[in-house]
Protein backbone atom coordinates (compact mmCIF):
# COMPACT_ATOMS: atom_id res chain seq x y z
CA UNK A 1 -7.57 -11.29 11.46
CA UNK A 2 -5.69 -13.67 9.46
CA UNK A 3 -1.88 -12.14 9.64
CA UNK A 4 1.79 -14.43 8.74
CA UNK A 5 4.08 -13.96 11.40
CA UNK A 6 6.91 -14.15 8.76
CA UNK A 7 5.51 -11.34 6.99
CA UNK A 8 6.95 -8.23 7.29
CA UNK A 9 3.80 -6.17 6.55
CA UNK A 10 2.41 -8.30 9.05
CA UNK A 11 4.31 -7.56 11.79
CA UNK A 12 4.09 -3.44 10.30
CA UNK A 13 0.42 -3.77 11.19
CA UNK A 14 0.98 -5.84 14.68
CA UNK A 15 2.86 -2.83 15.78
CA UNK A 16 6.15 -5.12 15.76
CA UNK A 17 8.61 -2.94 13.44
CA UNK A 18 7.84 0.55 13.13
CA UNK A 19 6.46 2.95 10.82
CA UNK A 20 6.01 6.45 9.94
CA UNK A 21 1.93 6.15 9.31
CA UNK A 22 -0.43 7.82 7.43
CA UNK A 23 -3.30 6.49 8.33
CA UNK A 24 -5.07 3.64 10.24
CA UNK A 25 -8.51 2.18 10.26
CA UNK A 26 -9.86 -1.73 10.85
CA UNK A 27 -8.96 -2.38 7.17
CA UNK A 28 -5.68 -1.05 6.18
CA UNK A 29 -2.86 0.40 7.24
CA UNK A 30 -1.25 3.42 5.14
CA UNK A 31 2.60 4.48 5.76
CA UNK A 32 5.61 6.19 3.84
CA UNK A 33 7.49 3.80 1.87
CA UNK A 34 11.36 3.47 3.33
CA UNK A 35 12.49 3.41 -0.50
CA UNK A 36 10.48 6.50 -1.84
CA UNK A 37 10.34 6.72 -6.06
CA UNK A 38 8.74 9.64 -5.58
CA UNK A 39 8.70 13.42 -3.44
CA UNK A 40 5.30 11.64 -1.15
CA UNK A 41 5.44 7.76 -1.95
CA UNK A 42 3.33 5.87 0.42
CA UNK A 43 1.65 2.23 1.11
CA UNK A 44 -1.55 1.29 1.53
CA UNK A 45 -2.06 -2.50 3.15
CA UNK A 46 -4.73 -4.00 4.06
CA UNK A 47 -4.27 -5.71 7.61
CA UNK A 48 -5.67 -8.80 6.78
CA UNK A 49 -2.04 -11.05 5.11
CA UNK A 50 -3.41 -11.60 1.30
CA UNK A 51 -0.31 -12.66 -0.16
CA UNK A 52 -1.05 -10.67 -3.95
CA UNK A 53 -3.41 -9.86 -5.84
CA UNK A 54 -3.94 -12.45 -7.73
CA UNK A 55 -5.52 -14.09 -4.54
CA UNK A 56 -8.20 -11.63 -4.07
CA UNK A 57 -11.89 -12.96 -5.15
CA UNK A 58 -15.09 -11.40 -5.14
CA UNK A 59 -14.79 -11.05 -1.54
CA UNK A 60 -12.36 -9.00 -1.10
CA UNK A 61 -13.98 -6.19 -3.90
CA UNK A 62 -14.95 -3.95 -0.47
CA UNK A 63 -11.58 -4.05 0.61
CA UNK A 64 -9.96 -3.14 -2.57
CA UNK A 65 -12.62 0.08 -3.26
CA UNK A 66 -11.37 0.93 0.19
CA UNK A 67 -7.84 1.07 -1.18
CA UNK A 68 -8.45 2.58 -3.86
CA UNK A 69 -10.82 5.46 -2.60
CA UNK A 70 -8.45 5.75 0.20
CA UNK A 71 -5.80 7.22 -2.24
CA UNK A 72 -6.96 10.32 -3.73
CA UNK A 73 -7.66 11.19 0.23
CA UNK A 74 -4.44 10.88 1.32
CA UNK A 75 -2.63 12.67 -1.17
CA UNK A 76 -4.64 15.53 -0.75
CA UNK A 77 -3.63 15.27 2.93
CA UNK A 78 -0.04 14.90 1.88
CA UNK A 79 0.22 18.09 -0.67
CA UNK A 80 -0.30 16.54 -3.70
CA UNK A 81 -1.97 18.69 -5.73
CA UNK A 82 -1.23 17.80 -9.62
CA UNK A 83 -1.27 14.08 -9.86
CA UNK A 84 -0.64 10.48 -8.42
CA UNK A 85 0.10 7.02 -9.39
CA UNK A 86 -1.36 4.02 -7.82
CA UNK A 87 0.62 0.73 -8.78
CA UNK A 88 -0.22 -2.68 -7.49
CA UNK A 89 3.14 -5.20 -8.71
CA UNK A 90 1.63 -9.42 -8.35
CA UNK A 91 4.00 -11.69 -7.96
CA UNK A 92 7.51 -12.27 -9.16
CA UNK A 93 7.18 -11.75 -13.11
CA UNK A 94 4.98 -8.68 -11.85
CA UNK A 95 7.80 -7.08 -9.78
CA UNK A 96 6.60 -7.44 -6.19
CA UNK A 97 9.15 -7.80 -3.58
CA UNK A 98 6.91 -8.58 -0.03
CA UNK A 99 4.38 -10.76 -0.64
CA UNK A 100 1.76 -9.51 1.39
CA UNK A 101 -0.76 -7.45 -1.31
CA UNK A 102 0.34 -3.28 -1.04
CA UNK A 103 -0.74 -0.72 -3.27
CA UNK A 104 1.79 2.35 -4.08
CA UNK A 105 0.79 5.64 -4.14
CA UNK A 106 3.17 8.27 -5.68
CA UNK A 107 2.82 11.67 -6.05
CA UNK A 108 4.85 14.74 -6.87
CA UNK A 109 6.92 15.67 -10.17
CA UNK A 110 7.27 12.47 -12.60
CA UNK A 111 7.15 9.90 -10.00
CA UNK A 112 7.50 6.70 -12.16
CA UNK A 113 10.77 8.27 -13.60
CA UNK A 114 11.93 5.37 -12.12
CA UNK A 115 9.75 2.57 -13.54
């Protein structure tokens, strides 16, 4: 699996730096988000390095219907019972901060309060 040992999703997924997870299969990796913008705020990654979205192609449209039907799952799982937010930031003028693709999933009272 293609991974950057720089990364720090990367090394997430290689077991390497911990994290509380949510969930694990061979695609992604799911986990609470150390900065949390909202009461359940988690990631999901997929464990192959794609650096953002904007590098995904037709190939990759399994992998991101995985993410994305992965969601709704997990915040069941988590409690959340009246709403979520998915938010995928690409690249700098998009507001992503690790450059290894991540999708957020928020849930609980207002959680893009924040932005």
């Amino acid at each position: 699996m293609n991974a950057d040992p720089n990364c720090i999703f990367c090394k997430i997924v290689a077991g390497q730096i911990p994290s509380k997870k949510v969930h694990e299969d061979e695609q992604v990796l799911a986990f609470h988000d150390i900065h949390p913008w909202a009461p359940v705020h988690v990631l999901v990654i997929p464990k192959q390095h794609i650096a953002t979205l904007a590098e995904v192609g037709p190939e990759h449209a399994a992998l991101l219907g995985h993410m994305l039907g992965l969601a709704p799952r997990l915040m069941r799982e988590l409690g959340v019972v009246d709403g979520f937010r998915t938010v995928i930031n690409t690249g700098r003028d998009g507001g992503q901060e690790v450059y290894h693709l991540h999708m957020h999933v928020m849930g609980g009272p207002r959680p893009w309060a924040r932005g």
